[in-house]
Protein backbone atom coordinates (compact mmCIF):
# COMPACT_ATOMS: atom_id res chain seq x y z
CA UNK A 1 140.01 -140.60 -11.50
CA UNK A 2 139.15 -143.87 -12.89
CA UNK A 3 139.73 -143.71 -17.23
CA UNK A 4 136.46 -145.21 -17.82
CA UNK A 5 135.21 -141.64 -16.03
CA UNK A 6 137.58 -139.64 -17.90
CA UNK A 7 136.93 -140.66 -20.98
CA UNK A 8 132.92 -140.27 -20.46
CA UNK A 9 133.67 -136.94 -19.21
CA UNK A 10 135.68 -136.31 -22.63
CA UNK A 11 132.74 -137.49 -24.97
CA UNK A 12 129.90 -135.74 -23.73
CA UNK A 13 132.37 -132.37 -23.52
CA UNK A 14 133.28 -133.42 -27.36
CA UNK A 15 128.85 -133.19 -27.72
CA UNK A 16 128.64 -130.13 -25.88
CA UNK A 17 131.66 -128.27 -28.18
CA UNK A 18 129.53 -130.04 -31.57
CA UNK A 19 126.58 -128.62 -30.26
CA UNK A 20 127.98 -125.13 -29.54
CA UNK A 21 129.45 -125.08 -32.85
CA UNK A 22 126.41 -126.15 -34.14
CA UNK A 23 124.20 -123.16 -32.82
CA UNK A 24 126.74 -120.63 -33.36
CA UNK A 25 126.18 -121.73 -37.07
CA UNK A 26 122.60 -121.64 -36.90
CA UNK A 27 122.68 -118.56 -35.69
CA UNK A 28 125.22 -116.98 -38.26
CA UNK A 29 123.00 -118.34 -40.40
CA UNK A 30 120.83 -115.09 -39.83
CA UNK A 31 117.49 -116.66 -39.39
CA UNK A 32 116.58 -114.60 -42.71
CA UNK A 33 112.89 -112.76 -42.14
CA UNK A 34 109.86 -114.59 -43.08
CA UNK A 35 108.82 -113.39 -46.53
CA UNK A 36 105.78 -112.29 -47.75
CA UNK A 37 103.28 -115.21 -48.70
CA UNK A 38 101.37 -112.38 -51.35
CA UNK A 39 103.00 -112.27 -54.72
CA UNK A 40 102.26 -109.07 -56.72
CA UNK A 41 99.58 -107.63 -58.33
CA UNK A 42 99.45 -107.67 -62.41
CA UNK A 43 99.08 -104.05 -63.49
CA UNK A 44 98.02 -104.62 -67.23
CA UNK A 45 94.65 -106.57 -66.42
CA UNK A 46 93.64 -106.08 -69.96
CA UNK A 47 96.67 -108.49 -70.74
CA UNK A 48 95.95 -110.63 -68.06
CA UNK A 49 92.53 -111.29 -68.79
CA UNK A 50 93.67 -111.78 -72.76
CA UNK A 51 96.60 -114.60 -71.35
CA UNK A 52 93.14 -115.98 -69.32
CA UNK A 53 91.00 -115.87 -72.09
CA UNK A 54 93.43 -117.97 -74.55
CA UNK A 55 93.86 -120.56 -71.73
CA UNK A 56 90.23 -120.52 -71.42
CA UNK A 57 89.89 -121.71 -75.18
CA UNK A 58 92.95 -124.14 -74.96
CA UNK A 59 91.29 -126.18 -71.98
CA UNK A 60 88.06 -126.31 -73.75
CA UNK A 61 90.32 -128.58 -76.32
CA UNK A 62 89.89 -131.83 -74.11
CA UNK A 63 93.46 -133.76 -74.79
CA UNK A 64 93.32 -136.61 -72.51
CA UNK A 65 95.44 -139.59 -74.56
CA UNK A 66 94.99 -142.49 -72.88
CA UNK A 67 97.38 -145.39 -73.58
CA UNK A 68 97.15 -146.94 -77.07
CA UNK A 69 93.89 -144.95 -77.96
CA UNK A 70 94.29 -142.74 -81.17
CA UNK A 71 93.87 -139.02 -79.88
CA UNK A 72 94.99 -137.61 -83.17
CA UNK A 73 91.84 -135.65 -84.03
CA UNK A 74 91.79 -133.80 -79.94
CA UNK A 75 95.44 -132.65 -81.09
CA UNK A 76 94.56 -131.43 -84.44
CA UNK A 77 91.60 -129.32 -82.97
CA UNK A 78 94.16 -128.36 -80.25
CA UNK A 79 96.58 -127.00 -83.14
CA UNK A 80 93.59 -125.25 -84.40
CA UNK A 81 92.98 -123.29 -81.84
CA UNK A 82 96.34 -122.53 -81.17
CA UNK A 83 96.94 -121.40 -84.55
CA UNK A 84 93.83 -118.72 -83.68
CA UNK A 85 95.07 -117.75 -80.89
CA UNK A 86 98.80 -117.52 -81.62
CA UNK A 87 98.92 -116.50 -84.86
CA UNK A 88 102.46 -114.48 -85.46
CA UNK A 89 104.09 -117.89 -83.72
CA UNK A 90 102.29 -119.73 -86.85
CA UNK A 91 103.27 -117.06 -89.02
CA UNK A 92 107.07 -116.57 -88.13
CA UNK A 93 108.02 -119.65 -87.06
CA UNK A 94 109.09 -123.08 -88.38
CA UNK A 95 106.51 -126.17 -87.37
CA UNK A 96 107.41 -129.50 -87.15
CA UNK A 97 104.94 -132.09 -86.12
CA UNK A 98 106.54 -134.95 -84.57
CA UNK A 99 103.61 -137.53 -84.46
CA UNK A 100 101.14 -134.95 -82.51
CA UNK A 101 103.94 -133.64 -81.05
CA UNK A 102 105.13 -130.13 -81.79
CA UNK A 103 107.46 -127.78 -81.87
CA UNK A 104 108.42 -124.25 -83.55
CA UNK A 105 111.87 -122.82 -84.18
CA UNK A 106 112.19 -119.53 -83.81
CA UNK A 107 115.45 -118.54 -85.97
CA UNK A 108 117.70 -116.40 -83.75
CA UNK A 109 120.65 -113.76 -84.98
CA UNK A 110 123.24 -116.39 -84.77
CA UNK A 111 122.02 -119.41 -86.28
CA UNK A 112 125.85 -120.98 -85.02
CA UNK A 113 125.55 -120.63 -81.65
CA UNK A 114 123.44 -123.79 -79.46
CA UNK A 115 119.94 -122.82 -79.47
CA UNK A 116 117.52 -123.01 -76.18
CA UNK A 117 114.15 -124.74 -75.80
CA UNK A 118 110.86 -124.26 -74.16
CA UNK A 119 108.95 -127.38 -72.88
CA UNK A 120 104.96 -127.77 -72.30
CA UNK A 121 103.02 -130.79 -72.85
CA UNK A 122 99.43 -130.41 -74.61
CA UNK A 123 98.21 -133.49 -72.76
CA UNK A 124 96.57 -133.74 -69.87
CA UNK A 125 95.08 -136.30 -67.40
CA UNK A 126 91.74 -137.70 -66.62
CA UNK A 127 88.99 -135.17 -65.01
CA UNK A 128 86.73 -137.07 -62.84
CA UNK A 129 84.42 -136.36 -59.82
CA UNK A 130 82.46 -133.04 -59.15
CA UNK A 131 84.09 -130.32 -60.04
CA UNK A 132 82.94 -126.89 -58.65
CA UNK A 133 83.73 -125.97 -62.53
CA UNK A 134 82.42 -128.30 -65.45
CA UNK A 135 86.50 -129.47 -66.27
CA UNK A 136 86.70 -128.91 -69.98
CA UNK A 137 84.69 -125.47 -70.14
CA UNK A 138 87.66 -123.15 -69.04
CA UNK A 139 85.29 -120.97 -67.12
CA UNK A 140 87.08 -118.22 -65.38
CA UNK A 141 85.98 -117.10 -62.15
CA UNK A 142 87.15 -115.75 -58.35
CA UNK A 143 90.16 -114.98 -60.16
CA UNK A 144 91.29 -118.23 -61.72
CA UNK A 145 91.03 -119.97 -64.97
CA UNK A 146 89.72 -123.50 -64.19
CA UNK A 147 89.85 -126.82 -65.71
CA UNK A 148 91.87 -129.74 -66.41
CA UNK A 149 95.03 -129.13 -67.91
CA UNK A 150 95.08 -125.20 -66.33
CA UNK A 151 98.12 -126.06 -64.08
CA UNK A 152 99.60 -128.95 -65.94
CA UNK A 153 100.51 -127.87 -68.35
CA UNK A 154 98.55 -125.62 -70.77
CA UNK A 155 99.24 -122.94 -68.88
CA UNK A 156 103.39 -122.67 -69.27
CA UNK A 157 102.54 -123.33 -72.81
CA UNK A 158 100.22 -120.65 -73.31
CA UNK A 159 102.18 -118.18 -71.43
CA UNK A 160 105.63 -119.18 -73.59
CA UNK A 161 103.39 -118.97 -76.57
CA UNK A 162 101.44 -115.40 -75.40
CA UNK A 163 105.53 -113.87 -74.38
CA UNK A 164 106.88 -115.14 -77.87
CA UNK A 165 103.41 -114.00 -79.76
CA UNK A 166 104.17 -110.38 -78.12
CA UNK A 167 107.62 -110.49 -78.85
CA UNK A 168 107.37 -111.06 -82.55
CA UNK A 169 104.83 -107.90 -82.25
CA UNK A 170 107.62 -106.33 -81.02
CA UNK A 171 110.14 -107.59 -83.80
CA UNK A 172 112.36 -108.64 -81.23
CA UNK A 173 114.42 -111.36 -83.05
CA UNK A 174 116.15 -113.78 -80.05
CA UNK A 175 120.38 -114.14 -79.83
CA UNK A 176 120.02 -117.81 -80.97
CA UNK A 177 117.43 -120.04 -82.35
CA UNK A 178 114.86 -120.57 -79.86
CA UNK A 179 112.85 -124.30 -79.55
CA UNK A 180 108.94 -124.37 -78.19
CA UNK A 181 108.16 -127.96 -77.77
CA UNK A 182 105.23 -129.49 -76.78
CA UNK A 183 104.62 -133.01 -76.53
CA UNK A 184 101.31 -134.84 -76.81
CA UNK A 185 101.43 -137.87 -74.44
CA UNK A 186 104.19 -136.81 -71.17
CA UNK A 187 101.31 -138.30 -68.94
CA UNK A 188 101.70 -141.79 -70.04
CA UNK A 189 105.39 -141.27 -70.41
CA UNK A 190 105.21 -142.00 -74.25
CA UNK A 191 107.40 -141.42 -77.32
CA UNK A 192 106.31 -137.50 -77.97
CA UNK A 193 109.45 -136.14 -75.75
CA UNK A 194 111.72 -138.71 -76.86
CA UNK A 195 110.75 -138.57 -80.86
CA UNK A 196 111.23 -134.84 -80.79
CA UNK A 197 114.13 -135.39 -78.86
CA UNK A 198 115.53 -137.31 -81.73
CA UNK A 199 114.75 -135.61 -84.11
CA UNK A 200 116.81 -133.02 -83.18
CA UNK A 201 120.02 -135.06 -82.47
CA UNK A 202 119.39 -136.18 -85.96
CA UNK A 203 119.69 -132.17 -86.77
CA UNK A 204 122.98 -132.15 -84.93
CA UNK A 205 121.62 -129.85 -81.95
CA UNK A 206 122.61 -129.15 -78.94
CA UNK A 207 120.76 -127.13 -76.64
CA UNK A 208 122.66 -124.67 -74.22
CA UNK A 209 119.19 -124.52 -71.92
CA UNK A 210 116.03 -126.13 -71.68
CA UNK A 211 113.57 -125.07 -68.88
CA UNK A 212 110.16 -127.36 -68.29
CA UNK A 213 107.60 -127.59 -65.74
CA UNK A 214 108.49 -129.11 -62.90
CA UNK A 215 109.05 -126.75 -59.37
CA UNK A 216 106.92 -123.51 -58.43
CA UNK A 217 106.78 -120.53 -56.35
CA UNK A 218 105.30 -122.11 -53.39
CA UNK A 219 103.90 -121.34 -49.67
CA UNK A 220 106.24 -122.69 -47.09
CA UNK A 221 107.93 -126.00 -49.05
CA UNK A 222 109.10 -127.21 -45.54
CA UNK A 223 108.70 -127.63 -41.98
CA UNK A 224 109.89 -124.27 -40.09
CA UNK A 225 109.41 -121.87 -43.21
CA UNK A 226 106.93 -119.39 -43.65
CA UNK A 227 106.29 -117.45 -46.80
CA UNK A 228 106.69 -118.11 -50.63
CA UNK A 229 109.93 -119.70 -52.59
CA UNK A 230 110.92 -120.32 -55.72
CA UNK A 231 111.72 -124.35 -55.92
CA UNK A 232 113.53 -125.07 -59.17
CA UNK A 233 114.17 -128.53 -59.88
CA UNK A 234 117.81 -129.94 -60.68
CA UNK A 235 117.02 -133.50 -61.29
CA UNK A 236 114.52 -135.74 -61.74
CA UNK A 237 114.11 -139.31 -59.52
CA UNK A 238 114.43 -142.90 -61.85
CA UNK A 239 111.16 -144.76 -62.37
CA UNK A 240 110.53 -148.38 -62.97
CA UNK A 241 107.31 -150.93 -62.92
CA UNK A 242 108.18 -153.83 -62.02
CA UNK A 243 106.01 -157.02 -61.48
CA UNK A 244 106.72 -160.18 -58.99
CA UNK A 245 105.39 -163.32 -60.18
CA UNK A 246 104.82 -166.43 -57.31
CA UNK A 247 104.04 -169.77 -59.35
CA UNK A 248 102.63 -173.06 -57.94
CA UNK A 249 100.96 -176.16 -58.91
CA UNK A 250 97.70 -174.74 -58.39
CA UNK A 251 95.00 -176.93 -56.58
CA UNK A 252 91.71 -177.04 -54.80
CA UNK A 253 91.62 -174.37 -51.77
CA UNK A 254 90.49 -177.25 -49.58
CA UNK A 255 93.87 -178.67 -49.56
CA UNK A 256 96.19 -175.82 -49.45
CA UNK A 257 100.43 -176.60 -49.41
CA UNK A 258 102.21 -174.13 -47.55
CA UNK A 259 103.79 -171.16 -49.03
CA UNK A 260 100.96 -170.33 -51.71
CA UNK A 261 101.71 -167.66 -54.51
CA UNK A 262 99.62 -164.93 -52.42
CA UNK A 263 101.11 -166.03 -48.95
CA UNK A 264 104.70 -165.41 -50.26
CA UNK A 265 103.56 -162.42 -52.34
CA UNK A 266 102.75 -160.89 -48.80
CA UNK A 267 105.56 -162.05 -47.08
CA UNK A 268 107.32 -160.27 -49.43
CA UNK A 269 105.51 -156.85 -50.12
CA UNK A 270 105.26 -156.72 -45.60
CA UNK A 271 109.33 -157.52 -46.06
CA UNK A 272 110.02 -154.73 -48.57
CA UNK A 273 107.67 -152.27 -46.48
CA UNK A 274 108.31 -153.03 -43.27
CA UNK A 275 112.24 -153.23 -43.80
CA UNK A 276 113.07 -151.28 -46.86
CA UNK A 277 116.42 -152.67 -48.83
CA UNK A 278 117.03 -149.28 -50.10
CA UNK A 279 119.79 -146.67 -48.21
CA UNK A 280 118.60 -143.75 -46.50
CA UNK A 281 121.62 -140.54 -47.77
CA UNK A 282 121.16 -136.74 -47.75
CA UNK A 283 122.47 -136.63 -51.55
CA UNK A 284 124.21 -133.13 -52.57
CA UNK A 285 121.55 -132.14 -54.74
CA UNK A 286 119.23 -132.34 -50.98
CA UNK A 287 121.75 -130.68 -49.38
CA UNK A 288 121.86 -127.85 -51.86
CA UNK A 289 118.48 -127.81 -50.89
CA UNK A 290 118.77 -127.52 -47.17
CA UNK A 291 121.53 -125.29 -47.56
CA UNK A 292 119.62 -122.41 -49.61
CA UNK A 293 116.46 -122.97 -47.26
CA UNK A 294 118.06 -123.47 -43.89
CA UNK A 295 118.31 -119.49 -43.44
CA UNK A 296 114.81 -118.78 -43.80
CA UNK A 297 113.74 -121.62 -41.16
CA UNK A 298 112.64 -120.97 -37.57
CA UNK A 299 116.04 -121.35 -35.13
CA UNK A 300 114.85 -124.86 -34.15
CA UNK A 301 114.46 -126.14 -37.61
CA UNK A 302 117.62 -123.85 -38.69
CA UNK A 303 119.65 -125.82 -35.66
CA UNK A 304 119.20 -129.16 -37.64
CA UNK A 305 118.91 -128.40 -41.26
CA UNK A 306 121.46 -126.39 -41.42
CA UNK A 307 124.10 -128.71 -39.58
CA UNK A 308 123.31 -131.92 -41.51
CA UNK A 309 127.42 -132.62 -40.90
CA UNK A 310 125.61 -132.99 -36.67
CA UNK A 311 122.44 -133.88 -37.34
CA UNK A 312 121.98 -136.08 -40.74
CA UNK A 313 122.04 -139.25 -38.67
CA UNK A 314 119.24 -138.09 -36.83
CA UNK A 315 117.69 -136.89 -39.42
CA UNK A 316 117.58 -140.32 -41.56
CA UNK A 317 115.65 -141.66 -38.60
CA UNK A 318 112.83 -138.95 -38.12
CA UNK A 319 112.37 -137.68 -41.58
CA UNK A 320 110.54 -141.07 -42.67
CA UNK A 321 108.46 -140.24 -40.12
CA UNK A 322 107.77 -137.12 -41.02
CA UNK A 323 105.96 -137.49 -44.30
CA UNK A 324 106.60 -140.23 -47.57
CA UNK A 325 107.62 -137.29 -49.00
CA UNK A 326 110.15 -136.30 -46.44
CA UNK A 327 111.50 -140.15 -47.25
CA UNK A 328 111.20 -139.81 -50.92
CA UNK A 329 114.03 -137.11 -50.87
CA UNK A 330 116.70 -139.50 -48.83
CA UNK A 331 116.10 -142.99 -50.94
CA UNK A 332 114.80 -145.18 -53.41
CA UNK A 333 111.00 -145.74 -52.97
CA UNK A 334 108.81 -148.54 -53.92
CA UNK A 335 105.04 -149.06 -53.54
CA UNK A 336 102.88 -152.00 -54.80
CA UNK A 337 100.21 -150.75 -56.81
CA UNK A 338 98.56 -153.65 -58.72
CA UNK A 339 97.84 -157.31 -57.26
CA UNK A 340 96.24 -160.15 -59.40
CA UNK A 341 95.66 -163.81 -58.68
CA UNK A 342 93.32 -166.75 -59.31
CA UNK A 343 89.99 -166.16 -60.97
CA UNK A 344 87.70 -167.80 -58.25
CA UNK A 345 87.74 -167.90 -54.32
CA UNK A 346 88.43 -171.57 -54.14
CA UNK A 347 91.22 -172.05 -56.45
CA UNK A 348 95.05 -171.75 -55.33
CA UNK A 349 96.63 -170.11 -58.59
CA UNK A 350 98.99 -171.13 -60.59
CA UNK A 351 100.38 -168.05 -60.84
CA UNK A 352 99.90 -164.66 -58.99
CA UNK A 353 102.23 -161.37 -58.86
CA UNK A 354 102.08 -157.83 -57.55
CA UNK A 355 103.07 -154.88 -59.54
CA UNK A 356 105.42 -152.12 -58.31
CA UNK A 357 106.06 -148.50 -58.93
CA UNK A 358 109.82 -147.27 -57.85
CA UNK A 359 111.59 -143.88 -58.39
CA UNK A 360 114.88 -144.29 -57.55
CA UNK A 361 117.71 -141.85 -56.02
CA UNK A 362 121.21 -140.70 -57.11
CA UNK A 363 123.03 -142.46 -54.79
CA UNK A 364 121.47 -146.06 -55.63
CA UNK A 365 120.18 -145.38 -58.78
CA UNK A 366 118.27 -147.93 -61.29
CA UNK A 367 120.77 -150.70 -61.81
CA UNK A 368 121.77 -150.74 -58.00
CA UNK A 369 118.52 -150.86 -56.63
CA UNK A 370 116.48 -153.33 -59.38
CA UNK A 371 119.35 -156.08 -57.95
CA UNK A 372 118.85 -155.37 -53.99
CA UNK A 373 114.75 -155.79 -54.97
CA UNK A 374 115.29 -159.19 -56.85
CA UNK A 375 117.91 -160.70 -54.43
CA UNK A 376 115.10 -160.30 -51.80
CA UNK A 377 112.74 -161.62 -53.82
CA UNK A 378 114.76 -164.62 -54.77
CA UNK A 379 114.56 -165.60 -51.07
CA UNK A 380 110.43 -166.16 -51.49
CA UNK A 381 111.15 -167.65 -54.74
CA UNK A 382 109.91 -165.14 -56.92
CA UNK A 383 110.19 -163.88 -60.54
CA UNK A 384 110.96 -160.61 -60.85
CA UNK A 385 110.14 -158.60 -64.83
CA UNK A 386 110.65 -154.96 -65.05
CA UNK A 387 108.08 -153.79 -67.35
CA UNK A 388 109.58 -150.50 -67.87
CA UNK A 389 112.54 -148.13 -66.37
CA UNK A 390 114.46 -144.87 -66.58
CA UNK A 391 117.27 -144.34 -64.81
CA UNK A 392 117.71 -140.79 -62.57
CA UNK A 393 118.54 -137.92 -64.54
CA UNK A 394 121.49 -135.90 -64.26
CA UNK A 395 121.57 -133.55 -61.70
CA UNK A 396 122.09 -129.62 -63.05
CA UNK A 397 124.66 -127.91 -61.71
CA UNK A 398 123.42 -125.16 -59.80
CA UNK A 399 126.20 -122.92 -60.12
CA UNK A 400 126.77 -123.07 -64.22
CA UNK A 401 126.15 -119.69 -65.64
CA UNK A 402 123.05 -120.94 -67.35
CA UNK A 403 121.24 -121.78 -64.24
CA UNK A 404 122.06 -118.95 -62.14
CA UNK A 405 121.02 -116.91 -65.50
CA UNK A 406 117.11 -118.66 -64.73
CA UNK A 407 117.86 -117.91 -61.34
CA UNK A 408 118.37 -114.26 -61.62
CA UNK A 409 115.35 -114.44 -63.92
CA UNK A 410 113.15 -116.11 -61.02
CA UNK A 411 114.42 -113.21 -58.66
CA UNK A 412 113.49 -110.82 -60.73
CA UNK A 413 109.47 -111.91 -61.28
CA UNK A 414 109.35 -113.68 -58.16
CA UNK A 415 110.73 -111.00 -55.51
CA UNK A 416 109.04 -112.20 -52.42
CA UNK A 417 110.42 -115.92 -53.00
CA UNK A 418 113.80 -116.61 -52.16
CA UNK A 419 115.15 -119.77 -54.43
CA UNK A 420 116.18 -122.87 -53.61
CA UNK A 421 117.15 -126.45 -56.18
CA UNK A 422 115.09 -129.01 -55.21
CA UNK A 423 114.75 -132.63 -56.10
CA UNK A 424 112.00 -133.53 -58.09
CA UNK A 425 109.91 -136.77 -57.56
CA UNK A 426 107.91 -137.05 -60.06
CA UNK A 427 108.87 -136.89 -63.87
CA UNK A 428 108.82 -134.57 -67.12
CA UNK A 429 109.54 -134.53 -70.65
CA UNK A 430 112.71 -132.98 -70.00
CA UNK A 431 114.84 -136.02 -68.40
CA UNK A 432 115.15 -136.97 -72.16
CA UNK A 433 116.10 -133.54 -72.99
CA UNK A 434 119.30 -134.27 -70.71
CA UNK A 435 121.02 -136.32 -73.65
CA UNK A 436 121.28 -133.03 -75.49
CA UNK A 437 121.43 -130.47 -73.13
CA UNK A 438 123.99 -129.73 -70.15
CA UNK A 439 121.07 -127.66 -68.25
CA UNK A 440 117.92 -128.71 -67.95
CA UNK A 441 115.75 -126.57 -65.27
CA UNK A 442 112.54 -127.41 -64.25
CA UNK A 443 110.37 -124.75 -63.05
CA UNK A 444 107.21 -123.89 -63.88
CA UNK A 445 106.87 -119.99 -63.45
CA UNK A 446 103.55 -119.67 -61.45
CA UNK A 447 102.66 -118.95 -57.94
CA UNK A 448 100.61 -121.89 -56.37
CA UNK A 449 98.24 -121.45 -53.79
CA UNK A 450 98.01 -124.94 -51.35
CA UNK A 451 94.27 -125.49 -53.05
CA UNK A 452 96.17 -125.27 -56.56
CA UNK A 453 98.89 -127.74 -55.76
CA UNK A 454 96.13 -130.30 -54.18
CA UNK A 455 94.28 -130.15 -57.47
CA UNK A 456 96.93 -131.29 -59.63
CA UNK A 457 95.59 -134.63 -60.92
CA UNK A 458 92.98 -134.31 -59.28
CA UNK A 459 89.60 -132.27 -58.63
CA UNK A 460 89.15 -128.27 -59.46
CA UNK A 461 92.54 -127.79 -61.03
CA UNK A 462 92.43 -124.05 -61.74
CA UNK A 463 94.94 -121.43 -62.37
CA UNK A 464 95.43 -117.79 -61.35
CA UNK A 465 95.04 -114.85 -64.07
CA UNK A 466 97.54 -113.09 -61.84
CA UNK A 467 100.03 -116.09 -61.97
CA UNK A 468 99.49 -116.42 -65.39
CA UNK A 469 100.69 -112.98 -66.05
CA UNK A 470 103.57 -113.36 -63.78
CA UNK A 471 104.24 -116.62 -66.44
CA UNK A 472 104.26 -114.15 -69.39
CA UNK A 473 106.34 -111.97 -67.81
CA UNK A 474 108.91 -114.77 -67.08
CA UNK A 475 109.16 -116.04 -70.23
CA UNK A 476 109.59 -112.60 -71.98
CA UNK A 477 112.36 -112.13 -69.31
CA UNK A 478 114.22 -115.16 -70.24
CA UNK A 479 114.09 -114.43 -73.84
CA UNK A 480 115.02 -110.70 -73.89
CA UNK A 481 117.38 -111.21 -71.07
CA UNK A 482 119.07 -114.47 -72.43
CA UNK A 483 122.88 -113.22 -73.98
């Protein structure tokens, strides 16, 4: 037999045993039942309807702080009313006001041992459209407290504030000093988190926990899973703006050189979209991911997902295809979001430049990719400014007794939601929390329906009484449960 034959014969029986091995795995896997998409019932409904009611009043405090304006007097009416509303946390607790930022210490047993923090911004974004609830009125109807700011993020803060509030009733004093901070201006990624952060490095503190918004207990995260799960966030993605600047000699339209600002502005954004300079990678903080969710998936999804060792170079290819979110979790992203150029039709500009957002991944984080964007653009002559970056947080280790403490925590409210660490791709106050805190967890206890998680930022953002409950119950967990 020829050796060109028998060495053919000898690969594809090498693909056969990989993909034997491969289904035997899948299959050991268990292909865990599909759990139930219906989180439980609240049984006090006179509490739940008193968590809804507070969060009712705290979205009527309209706390959008736009960029540069002074929002001072919405926060001061928003301290106000939480002062009304929470008043043993007023009463018991130390306040600091950082700015409009705030936070309360509750003094624990052992005033030496690292204290843990709580973190919910008071801001909130821009309501615009037609809402099927006027957005600042905190009407509560069908079962769900609605208005801007009722997801993200008034309602963690009022249900930290309404478990601590009870808890106090209780005269339940915490094992260590506890920290409830919330920030005034995480939507437009200003100094509230990173003052308050300060200030308490200043105090010599470190915190042993910190737990902000961030993941959810969602209906089927991924492709091939049915049912709800826990996501809890381990890291957070870098972020930059960065503008490209083309310059010329300017001149009349009617006369036009070749390679204008604009023309080599698009050669470039087609280059960078068309052929990305960033490196596709299943990280270890997405395979953590895949590993904890690959049991739950149907066999066919289970068969890839759960053999990434097989099927990761596959993977890379078809997962851009998938979804830009399926892509966000394997590289560095960037999207051009602002263009600007001459002032009138007929004039070549002098200058013209795109802007771009980027979030950037573990594996070629800030520094890494910032010098693969502007050697390409040196090739169409462009200037490149960052405007403003963060690098990727560190990533939490998932198997630290502090976050399997949260986790156990999660299982315990959440029942029908198995949990999985997932990668987050947006950002939070708590990436600057990571310079004094070894675990940082971001998970927002509530149970989102597919309408709720659509509405973030955008139209009809509402809340469940129910899932606000579940929130209280969470937090109370945490804090009696915390040793």
């Amino acid at each position: 037999m020829p050796i060109g034959v028998i060495v053919l014969l000898c690969i594809v029986g090498l693909l056969v045993l990989l993909l034997l091995v491969a289904c035997v795995r899948a299959a050991m896997m268990g292909g865990k039942a599909a759990v139930s998409s219906q989180p439980a019932k609240t049984q006090d409904m006179e509490k739940a309807d008193g968590y809804a009611r507070s969060l009712s009043k705290m979205i009527q405090c309209e706390t959008v702080n736009p960029r540069g304006a002074d929002s001072s007097a919405k926060f001061s009416r928003m301290r106000e009313v939480l002062e009304e509303l929470f008043p043993l946390v007023h009463a018991q607790m130390e306040r600091t006001l950082i700015g409009d930022a705030l936070l309360f210490r509750w003094k624990g047993k052992d005033p030496g041992r690292n204290p843990i923090a709580f973190l919910a911004h008071s801001d909130v974004v821009e309501a615009t459209g037609e809402w099927k609830h006027p957005p600042f009125a905190g009407e509560i109807a069908d079962g769900c407290i609605w208005g801007r700011g009722a997801m993200d993020n008034k309602g963690n803060l009022c249900a930290v504030l309404s478990a601590a509030e009870e808890l106090l009733a209780e005269g339940f004093v915490p094992p260590c000093d506890v920290y409830i901070a919330s920030s005034n201006n995480e939507e437009t990624m200003g100094d509230g988190a990173p003052n308050t952060v300060e200030y308490l490095k200043k105090q010599g503190i470190t915190l042993d926990l910190v737990i902000d918004e961030g993941g959810a207990v969602v209906n089927a995260p991924m492709p091939g899973l049915k049912g709800n799960f826990a996501m809890m966030g381990i890291m957070e993605k870098g972020y930059a703006d960065v503008r490209f600047t083309a310059r010329s000699d300017g001149g009349h339209s009617s006369t036009p050189p070749k390679g204008t600002p604009i023309a080599r502005l698009a050669a470039f954004v087609n280059r960078v979209e068309t052929h990305s300079p960033f490196k596709m990678k299943f990280t270890p903080p997405v395979k953590d991911m895949f590993r904890k969710l690959a049991p739950h998936m149907a066999f066919p999804f289970r068969l890839l997902f759960g053999n990434l060792w097989l099927f990761g170079p596959l993977l890379k290819l078809v997962m851009p295809m998938v979804s830009g979110q399926a892509a966000a979790l394997l590289k560095t992203t960037c999207v051009f979001t602002m263009a600007e150029g001459s002032g009138a039709p007929n004039v070549i500009p002098t200058a013209a430049s795109v802007t771009a957002n980027l979030r950037f991944m573990v594996h070629q984080a800030r520094d890494e990719s910032l010098a693969a964007l502007k050697r390409l653009a040196g090739k169409y002559n462009l200037e490149m400014e960052v405007l403003y970056s963060s690098d990727c947080s560190p990533v939490t280790d998932t198997g630290s007794e502090r976050f399997r403490f949260v986790e156990n925590c999660v299982r315990e409210i959440f029942p029908e939601a198995p949990v999985a660490p997932y990668v987050m791709l947006g950002g939070t106050d708590s990436r600057h929390y990571n310079a004094i805190s070894p675990c940082v967890v971001r998970f927002g206890p509530t149970v989102l329906t597919p309408q709720q998680l659509a509405s973030m930022h955008a139209r009809d953002e509402n809340f469940g009484v129910d899932s606000l409950a579940r929130s209280v119950a969470f937090f109370r967990r945490v804090l009696t449960a915390y040793r």
